[in-house]
PDB file of N, CA and C in Angstrom:
ATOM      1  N   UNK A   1      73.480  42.255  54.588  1.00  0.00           N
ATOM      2  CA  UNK A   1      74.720  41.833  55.189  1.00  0.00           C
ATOM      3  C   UNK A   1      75.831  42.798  54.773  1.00  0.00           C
ATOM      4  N   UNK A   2      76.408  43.725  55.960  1.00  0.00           N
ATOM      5  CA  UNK A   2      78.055  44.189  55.826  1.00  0.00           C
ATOM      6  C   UNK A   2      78.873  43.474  54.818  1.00  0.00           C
ATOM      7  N   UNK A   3      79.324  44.268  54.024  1.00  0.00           N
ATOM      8  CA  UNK A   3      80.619  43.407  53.544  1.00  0.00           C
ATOM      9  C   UNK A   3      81.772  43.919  54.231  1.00  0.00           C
ATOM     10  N   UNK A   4      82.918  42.933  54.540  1.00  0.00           N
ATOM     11  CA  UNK A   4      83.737  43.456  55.360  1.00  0.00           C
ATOM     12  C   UNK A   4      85.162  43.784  54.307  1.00  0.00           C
ATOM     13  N   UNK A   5      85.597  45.077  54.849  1.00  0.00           N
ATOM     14  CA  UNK A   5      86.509  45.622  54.242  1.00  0.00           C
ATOM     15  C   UNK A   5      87.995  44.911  53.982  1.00  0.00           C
ATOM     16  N   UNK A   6      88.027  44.939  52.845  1.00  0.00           N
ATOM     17  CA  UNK A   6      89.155  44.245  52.393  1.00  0.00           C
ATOM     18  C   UNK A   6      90.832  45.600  52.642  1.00  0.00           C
ATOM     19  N   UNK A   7      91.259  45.121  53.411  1.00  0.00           N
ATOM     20  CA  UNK A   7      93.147  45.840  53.662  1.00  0.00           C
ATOM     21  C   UNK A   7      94.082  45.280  52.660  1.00  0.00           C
ATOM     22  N   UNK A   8      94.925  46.185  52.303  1.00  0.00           N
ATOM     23  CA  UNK A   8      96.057  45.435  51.855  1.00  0.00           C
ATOM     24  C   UNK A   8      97.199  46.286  52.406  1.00  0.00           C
ATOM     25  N   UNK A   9      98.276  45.505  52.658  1.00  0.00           N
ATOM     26  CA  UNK A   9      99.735  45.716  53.404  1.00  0.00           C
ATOM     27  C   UNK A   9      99.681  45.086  54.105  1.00  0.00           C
ATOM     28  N   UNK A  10     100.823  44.711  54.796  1.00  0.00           N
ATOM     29  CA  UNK A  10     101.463  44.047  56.225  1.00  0.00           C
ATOM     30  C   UNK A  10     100.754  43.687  56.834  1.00  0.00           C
ATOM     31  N   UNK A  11     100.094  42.688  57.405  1.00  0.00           N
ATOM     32  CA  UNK A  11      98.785  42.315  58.766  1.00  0.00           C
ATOM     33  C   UNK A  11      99.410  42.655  59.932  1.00  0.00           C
ATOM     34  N   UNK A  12     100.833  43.109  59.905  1.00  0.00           N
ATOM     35  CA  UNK A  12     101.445  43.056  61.377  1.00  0.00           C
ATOM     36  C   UNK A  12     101.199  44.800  61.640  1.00  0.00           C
ATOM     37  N   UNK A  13     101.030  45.462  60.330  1.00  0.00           N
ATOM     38  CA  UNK A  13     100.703  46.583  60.439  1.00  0.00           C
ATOM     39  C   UNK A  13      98.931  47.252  61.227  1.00  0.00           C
ATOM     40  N   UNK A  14      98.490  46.220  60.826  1.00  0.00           N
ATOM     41  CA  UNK A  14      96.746  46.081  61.616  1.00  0.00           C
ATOM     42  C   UNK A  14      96.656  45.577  62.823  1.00  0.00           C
ATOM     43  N   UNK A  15      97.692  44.459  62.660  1.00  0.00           N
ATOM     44  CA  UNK A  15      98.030  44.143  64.471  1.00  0.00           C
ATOM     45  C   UNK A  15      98.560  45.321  65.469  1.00  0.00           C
ATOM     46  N   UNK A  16      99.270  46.472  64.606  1.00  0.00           N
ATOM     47  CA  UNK A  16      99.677  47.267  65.801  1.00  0.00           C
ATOM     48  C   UNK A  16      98.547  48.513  65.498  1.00  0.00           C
ATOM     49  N   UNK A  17      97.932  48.976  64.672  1.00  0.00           N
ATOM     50  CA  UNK A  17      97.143  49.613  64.325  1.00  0.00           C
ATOM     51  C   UNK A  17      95.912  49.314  65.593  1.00  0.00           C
ATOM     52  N   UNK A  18      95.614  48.104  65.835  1.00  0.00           N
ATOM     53  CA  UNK A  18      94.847  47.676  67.076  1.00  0.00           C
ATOM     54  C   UNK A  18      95.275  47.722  68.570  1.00  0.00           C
ATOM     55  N   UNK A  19      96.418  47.791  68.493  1.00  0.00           N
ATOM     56  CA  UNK A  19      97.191  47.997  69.317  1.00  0.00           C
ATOM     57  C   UNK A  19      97.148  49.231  69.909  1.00  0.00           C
ATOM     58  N   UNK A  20      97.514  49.905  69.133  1.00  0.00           N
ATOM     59  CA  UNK A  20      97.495  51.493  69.201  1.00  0.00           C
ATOM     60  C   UNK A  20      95.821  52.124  69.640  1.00  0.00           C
ATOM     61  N   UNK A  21      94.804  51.209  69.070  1.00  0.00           N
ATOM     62  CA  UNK A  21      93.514  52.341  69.123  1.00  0.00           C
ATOM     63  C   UNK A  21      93.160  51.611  70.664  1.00  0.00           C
ATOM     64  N   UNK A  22      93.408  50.382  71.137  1.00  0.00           N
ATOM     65  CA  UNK A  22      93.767  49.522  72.074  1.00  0.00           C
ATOM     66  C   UNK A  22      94.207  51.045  73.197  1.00  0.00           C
ATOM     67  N   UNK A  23      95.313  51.303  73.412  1.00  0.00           N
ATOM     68  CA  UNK A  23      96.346  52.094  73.881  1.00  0.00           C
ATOM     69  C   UNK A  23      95.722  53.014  74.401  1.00  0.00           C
ATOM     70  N   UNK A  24      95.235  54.282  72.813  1.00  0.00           N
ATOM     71  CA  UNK A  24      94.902  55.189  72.990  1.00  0.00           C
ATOM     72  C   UNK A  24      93.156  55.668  73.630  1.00  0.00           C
ATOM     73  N   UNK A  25      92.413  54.424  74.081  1.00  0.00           N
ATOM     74  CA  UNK A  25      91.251  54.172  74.187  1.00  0.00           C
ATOM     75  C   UNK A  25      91.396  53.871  76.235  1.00  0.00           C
ATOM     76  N   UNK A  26      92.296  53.290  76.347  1.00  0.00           N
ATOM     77  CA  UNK A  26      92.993  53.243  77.830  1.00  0.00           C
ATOM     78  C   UNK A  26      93.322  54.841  78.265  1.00  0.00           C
ATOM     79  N   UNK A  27      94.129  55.037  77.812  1.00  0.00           N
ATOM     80  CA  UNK A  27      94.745  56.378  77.749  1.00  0.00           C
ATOM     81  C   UNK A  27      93.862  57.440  77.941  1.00  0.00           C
ATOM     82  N   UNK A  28      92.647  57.740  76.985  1.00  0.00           N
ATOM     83  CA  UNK A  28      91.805  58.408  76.979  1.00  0.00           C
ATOM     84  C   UNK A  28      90.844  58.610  78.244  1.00  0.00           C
ATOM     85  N   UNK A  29      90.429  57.286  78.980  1.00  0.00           N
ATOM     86  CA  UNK A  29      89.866  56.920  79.965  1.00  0.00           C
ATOM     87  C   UNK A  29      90.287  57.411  80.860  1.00  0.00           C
ATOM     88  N   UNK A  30      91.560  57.190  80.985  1.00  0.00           N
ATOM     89  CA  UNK A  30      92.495  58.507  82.249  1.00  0.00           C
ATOM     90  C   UNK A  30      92.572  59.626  82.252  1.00  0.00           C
ATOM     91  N   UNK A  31      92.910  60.343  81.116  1.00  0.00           N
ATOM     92  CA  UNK A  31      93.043  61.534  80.963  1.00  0.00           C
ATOM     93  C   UNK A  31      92.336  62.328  80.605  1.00  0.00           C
ATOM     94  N   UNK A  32      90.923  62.103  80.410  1.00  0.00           N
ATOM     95  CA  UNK A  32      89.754  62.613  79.701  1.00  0.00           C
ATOM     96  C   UNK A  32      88.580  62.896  80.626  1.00  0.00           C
ATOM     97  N   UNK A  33      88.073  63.689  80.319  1.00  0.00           N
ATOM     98  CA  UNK A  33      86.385  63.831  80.893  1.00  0.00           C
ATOM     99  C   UNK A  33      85.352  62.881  80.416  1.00  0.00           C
ATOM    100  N   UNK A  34      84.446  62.139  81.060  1.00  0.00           N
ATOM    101  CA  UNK A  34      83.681  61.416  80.416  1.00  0.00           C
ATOM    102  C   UNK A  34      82.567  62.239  79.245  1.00  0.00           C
ATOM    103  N   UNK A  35      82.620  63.462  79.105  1.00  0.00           N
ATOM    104  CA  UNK A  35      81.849  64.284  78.057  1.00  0.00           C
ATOM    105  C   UNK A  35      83.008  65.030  77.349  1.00  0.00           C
ATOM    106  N   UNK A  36      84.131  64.781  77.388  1.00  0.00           N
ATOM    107  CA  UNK A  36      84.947  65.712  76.193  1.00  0.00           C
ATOM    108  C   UNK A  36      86.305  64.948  75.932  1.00  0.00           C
ATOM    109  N   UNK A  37      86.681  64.112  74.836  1.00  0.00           N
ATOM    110  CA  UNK A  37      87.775  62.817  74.941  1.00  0.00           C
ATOM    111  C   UNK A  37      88.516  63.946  74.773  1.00  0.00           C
ATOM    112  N   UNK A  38      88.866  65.121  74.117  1.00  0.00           N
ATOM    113  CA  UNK A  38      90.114  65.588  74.325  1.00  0.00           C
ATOM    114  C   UNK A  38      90.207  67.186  75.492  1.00  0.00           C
ATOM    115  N   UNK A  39      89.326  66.808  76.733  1.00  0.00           N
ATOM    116  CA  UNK A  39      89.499  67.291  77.809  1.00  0.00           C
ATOM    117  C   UNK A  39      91.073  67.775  77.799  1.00  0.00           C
ATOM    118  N   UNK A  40      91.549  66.992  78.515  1.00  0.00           N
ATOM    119  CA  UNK A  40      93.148  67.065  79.386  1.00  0.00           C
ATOM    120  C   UNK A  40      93.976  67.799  77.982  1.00  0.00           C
ATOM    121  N   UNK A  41      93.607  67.733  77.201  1.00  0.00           N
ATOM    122  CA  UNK A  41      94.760  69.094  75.759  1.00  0.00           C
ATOM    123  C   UNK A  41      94.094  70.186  76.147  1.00  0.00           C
ATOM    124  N   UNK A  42      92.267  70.349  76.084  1.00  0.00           N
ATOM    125  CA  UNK A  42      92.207  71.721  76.666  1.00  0.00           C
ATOM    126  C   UNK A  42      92.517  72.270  78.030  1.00  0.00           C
ATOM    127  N   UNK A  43      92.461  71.685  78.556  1.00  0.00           N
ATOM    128  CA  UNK A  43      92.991  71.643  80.203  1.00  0.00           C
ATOM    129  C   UNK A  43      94.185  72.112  80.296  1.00  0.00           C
ATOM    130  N   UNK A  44      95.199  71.148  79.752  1.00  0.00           N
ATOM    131  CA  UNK A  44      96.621  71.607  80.275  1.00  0.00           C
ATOM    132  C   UNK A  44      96.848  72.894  79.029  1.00  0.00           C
ATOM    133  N   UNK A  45      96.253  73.067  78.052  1.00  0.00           N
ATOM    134  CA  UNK A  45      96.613  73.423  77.259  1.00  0.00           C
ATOM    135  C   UNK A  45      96.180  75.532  77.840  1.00  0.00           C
ATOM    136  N   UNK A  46      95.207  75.222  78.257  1.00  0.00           N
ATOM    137  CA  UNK A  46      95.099  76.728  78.995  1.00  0.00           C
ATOM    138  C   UNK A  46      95.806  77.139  80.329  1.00  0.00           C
ATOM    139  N   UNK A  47      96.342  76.200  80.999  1.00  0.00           N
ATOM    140  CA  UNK A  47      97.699  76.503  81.427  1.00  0.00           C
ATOM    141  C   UNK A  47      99.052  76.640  81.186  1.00  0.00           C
ATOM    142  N   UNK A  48      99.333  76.023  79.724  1.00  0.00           N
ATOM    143  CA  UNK A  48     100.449  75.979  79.045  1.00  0.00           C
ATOM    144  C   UNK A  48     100.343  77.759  78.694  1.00  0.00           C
ATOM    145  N   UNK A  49      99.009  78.233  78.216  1.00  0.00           N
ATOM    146  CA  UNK A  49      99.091  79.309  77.807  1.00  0.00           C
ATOM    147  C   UNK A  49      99.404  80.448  78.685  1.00  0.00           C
ATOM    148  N   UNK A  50      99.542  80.372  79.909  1.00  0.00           N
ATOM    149  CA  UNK A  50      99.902  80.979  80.777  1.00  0.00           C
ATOM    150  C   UNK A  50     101.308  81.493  80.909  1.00  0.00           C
ATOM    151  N   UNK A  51     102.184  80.124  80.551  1.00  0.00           N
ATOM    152  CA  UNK A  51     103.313  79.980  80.459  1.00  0.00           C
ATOM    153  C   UNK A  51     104.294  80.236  79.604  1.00  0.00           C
ATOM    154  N   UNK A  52     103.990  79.840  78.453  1.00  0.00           N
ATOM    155  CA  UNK A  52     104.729  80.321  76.844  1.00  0.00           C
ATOM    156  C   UNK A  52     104.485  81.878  76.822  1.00  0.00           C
ATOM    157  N   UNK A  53     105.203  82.887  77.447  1.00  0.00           N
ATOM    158  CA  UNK A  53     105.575  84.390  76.718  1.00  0.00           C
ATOM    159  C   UNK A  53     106.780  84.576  76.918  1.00  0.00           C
ATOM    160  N   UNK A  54     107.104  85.452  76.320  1.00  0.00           N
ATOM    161  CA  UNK A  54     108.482  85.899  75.777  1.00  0.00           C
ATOM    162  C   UNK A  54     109.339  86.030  77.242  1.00  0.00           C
ATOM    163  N   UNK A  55     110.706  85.721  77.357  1.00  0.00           N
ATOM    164  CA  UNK A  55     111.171  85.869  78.147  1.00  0.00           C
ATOM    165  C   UNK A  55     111.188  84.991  79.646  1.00  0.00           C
ATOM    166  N   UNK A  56     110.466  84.091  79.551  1.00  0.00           N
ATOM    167  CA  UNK A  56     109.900  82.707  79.597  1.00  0.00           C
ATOM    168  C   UNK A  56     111.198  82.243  80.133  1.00  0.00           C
ATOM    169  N   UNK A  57     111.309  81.327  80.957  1.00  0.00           N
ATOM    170  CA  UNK A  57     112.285  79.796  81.245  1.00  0.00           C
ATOM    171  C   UNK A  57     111.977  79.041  80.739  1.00  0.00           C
ATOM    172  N   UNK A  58     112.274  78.340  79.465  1.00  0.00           N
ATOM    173  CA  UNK A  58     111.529  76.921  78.508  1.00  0.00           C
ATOM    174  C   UNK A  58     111.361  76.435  79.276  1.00  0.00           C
ATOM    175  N   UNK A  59     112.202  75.714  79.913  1.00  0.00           N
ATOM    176  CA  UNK A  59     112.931  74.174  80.439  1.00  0.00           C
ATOM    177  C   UNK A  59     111.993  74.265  81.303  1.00  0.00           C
ATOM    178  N   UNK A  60     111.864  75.261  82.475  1.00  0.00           N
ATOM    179  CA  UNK A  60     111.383  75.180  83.890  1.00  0.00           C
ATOM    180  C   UNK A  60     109.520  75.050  83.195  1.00  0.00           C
ATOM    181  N   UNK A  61     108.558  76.139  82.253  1.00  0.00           N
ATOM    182  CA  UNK A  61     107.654  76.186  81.363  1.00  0.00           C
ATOM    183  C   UNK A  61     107.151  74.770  81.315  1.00  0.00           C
ATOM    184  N   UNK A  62     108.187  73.782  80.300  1.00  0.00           N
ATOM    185  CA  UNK A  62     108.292  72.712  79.648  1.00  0.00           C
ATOM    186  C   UNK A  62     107.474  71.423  81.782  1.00  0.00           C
ATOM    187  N   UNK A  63     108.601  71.713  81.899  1.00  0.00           N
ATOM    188  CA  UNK A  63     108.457  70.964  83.322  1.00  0.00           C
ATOM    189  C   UNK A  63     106.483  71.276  84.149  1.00  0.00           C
ATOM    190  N   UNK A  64     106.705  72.589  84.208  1.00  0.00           N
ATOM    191  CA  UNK A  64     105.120  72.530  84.624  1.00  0.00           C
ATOM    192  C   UNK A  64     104.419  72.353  83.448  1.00  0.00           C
ATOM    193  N   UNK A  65     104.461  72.093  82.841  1.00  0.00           N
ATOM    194  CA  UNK A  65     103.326  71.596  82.017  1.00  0.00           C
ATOM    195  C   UNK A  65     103.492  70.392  81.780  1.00  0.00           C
ATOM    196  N   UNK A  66     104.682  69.718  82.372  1.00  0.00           N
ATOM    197  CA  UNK A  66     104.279  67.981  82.174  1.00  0.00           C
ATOM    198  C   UNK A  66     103.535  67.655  83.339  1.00  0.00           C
ATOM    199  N   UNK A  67     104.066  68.800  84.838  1.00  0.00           N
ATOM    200  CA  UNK A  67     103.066  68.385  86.079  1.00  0.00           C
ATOM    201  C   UNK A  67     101.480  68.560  85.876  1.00  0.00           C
ATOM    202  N   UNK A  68     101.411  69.691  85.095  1.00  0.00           N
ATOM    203  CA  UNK A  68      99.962  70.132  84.905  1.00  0.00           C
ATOM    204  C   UNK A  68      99.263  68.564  83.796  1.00  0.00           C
ATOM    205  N   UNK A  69     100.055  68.262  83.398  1.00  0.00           N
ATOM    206  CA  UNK A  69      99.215  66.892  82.413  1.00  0.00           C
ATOM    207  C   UNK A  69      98.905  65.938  83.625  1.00  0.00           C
ATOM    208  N   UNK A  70      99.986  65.687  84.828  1.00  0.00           N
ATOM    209  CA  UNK A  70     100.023  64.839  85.368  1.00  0.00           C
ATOM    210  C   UNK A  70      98.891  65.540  86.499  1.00  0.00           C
ATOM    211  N   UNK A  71      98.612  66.475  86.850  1.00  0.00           N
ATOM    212  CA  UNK A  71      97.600  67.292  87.648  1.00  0.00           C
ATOM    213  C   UNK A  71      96.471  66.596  87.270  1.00  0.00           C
ATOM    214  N   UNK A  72      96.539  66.785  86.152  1.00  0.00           N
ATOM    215  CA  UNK A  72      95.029  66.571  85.085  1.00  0.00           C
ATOM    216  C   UNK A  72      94.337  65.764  85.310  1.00  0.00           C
ATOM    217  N   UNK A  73      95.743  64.633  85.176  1.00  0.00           N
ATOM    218  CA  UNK A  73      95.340  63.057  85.133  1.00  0.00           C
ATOM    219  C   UNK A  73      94.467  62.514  86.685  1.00  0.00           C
ATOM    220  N   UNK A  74      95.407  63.245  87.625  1.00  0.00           N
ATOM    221  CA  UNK A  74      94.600  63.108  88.915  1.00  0.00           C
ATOM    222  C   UNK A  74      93.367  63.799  89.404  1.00  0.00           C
ATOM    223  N   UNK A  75      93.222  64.786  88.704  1.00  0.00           N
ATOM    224  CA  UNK A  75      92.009  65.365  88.839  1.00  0.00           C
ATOM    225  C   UNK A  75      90.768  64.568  88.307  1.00  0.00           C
ATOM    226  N   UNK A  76      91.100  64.055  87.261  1.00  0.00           N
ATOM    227  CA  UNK A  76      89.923  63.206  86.488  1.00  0.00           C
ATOM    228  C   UNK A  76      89.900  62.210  86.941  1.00  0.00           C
ATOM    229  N   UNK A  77      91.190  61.151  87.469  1.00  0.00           N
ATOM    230  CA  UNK A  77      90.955  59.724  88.037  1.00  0.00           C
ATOM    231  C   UNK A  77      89.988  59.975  89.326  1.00  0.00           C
ATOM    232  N   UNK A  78      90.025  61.303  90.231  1.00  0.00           N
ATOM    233  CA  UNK A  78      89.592  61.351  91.878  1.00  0.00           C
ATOM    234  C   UNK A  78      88.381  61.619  91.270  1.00  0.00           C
ATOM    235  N   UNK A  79      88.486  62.567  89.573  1.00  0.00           N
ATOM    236  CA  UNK A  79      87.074  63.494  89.935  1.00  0.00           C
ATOM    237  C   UNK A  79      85.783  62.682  89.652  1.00  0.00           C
ATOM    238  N   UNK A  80      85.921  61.744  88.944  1.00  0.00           N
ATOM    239  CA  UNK A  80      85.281  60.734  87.646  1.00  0.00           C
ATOM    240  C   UNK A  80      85.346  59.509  88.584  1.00  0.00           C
ATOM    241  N   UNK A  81      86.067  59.751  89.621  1.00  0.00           N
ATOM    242  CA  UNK A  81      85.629  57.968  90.329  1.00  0.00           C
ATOM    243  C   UNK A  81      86.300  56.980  89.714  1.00  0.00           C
ATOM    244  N   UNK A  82      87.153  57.117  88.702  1.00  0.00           N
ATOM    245  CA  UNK A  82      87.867  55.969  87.776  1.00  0.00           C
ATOM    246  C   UNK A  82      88.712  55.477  88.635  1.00  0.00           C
ATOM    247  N   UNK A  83      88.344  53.805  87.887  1.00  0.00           N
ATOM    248  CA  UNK A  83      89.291  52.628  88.840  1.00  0.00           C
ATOM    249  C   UNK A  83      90.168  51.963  87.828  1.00  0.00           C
ATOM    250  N   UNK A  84      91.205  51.381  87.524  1.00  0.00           N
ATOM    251  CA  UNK A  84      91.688  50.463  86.935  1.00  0.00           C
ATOM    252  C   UNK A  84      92.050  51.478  85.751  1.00  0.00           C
ATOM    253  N   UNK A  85      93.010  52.174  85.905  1.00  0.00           N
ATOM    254  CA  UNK A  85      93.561  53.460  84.730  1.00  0.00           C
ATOM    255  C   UNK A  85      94.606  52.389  84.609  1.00  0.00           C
ATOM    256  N   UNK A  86      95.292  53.241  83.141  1.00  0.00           N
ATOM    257  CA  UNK A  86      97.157  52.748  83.036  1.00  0.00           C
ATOM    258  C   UNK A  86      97.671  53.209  83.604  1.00  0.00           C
ATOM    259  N   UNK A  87      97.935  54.284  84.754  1.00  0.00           N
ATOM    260  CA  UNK A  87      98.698  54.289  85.406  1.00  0.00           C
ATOM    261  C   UNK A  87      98.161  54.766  86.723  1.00  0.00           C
ATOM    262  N   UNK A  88      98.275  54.586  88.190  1.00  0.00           N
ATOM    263  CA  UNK A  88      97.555  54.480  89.103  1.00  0.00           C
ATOM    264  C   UNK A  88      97.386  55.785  89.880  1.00  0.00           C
ATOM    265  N   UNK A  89      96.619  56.326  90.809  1.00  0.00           N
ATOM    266  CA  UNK A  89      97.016  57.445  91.519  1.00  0.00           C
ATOM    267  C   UNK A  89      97.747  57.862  92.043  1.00  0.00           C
ATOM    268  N   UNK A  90      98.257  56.744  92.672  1.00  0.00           N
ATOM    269  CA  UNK A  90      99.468  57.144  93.421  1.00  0.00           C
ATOM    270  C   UNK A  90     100.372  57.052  92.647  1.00  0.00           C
ATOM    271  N   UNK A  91     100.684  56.516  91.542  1.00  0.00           N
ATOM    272  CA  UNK A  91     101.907  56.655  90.297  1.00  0.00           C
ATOM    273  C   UNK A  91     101.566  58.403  89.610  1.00  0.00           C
ATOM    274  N   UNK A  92     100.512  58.673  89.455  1.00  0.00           N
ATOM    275  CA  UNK A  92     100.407  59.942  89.390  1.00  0.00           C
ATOM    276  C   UNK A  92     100.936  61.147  90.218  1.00  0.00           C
ATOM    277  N   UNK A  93     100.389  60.975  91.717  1.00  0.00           N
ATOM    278  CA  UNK A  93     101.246  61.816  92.632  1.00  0.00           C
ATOM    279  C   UNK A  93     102.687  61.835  92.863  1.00  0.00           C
ATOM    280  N   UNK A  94     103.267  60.691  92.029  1.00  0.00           N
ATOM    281  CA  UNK A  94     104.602  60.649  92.858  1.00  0.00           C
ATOM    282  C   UNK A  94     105.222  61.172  91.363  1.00  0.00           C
ATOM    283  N   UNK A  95     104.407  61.245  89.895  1.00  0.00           N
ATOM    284  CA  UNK A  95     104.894  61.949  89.009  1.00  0.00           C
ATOM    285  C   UNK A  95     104.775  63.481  89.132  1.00  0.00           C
ATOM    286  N   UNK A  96     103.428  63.682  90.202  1.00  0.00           N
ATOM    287  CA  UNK A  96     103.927  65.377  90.134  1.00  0.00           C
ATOM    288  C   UNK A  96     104.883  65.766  90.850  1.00  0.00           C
ATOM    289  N   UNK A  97     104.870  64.876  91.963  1.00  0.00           N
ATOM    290  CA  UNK A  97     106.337  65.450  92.754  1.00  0.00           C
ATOM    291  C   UNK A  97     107.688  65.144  92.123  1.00  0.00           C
ATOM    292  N   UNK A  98     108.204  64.466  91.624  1.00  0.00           N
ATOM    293  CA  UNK A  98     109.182  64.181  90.543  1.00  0.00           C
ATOM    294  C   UNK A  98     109.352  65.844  89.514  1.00  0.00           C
ATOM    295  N   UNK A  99     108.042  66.060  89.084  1.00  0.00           N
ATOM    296  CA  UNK A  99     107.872  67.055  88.067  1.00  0.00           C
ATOM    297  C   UNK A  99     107.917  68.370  88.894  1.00  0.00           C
ATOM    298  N   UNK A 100     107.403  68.437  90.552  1.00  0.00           N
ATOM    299  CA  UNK A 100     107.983  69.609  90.930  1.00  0.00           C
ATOM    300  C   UNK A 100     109.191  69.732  91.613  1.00  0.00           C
ATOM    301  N   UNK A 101     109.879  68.438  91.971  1.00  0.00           N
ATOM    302  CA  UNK A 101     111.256  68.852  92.042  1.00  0.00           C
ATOM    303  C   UNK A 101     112.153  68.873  91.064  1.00  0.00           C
ATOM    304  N   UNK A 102     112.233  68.561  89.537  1.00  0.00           N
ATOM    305  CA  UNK A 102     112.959  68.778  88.756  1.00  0.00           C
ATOM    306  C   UNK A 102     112.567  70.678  88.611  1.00  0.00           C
ATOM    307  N   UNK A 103     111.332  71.296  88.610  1.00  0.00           N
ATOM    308  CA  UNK A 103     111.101  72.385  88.178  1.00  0.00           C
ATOM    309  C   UNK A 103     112.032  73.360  89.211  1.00  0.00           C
ATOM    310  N   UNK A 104     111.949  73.182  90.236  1.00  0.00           N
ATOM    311  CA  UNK A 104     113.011  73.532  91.456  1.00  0.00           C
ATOM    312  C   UNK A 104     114.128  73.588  91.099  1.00  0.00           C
ATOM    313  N   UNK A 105     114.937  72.187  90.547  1.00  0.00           N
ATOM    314  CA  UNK A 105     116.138  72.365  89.950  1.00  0.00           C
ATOM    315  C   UNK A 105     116.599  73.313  89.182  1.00  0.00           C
ATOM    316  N   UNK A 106     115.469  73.537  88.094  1.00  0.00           N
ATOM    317  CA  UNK A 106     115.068  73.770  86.656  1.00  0.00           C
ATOM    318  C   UNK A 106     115.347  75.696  86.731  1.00  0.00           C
ATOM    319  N   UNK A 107     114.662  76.250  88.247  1.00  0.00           N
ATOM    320  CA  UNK A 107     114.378  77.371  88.690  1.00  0.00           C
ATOM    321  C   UNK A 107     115.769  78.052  88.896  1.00  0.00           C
ATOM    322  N   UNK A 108     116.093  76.818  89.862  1.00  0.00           N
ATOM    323  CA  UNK A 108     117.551  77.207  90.042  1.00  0.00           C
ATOM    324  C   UNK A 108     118.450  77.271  89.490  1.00  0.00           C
ATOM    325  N   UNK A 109     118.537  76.452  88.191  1.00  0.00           N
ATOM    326  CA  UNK A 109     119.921  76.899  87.880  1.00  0.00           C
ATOM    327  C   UNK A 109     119.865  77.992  86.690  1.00  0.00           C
ATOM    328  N   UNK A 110     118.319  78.246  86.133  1.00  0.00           N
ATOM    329  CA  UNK A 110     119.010  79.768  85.790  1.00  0.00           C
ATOM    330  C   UNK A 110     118.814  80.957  86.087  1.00  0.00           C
ATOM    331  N   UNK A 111     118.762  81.014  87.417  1.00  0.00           N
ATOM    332  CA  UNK A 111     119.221  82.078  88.715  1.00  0.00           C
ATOM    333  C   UNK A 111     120.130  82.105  88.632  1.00  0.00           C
TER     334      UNK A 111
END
């Protein structure tokens, strides 16, 4: 027989501690490949690298790479067949367009 592990501190601290692996276990499901949980960091993350060199627009940089997370996310919900994500497909598409018209803004004003 397991003995079960004895905690000490706050229980409200284990309540959100569950919470959190709760969260990040949802989360993962969306944004992940079913063979690699931290898919979508290498993913966006080799397009980020595209982006970060010298002389760079942060802001506008910063902006496609929140679309490229949000790319991600839709690529894996369509690609993987996933139903019942935290946030839906079409809440996805309407975050990349959000994310490519701020980058537009973003373009423009330091022209």
């Amino acid at each position: 027989m397991k003995k079960e592990k004895k905690y000490f501190g706050h229980p409200e601290f284990y309540r959100i501690l569950n919470e959190l692996a709760d969260l990040h276990s949802r989360k993962n499901y969306q944004y992940s490949t079913s063979k690699d949980p931290l898919s979508n960091f290498k993913s966006v993350g080799k397009m980020a690298e595209k982006l970060f060199k010298p002389g760079i627009n942060v802001p506008l940089a910063t902006a496609l790479v929140y679309l490229s997370k949000q790319y991600d996310g839709v690529i894996n919900i369509v690609g993987e067949g996933k139903k019942n994500t935290v946030e839906d497909l079409e809440d996805k598409l309407k975050d990349i367009s959000i994310y490519a018209i701020l980058a537009i803004i973003l373009n423009r004003e330091k022209q």
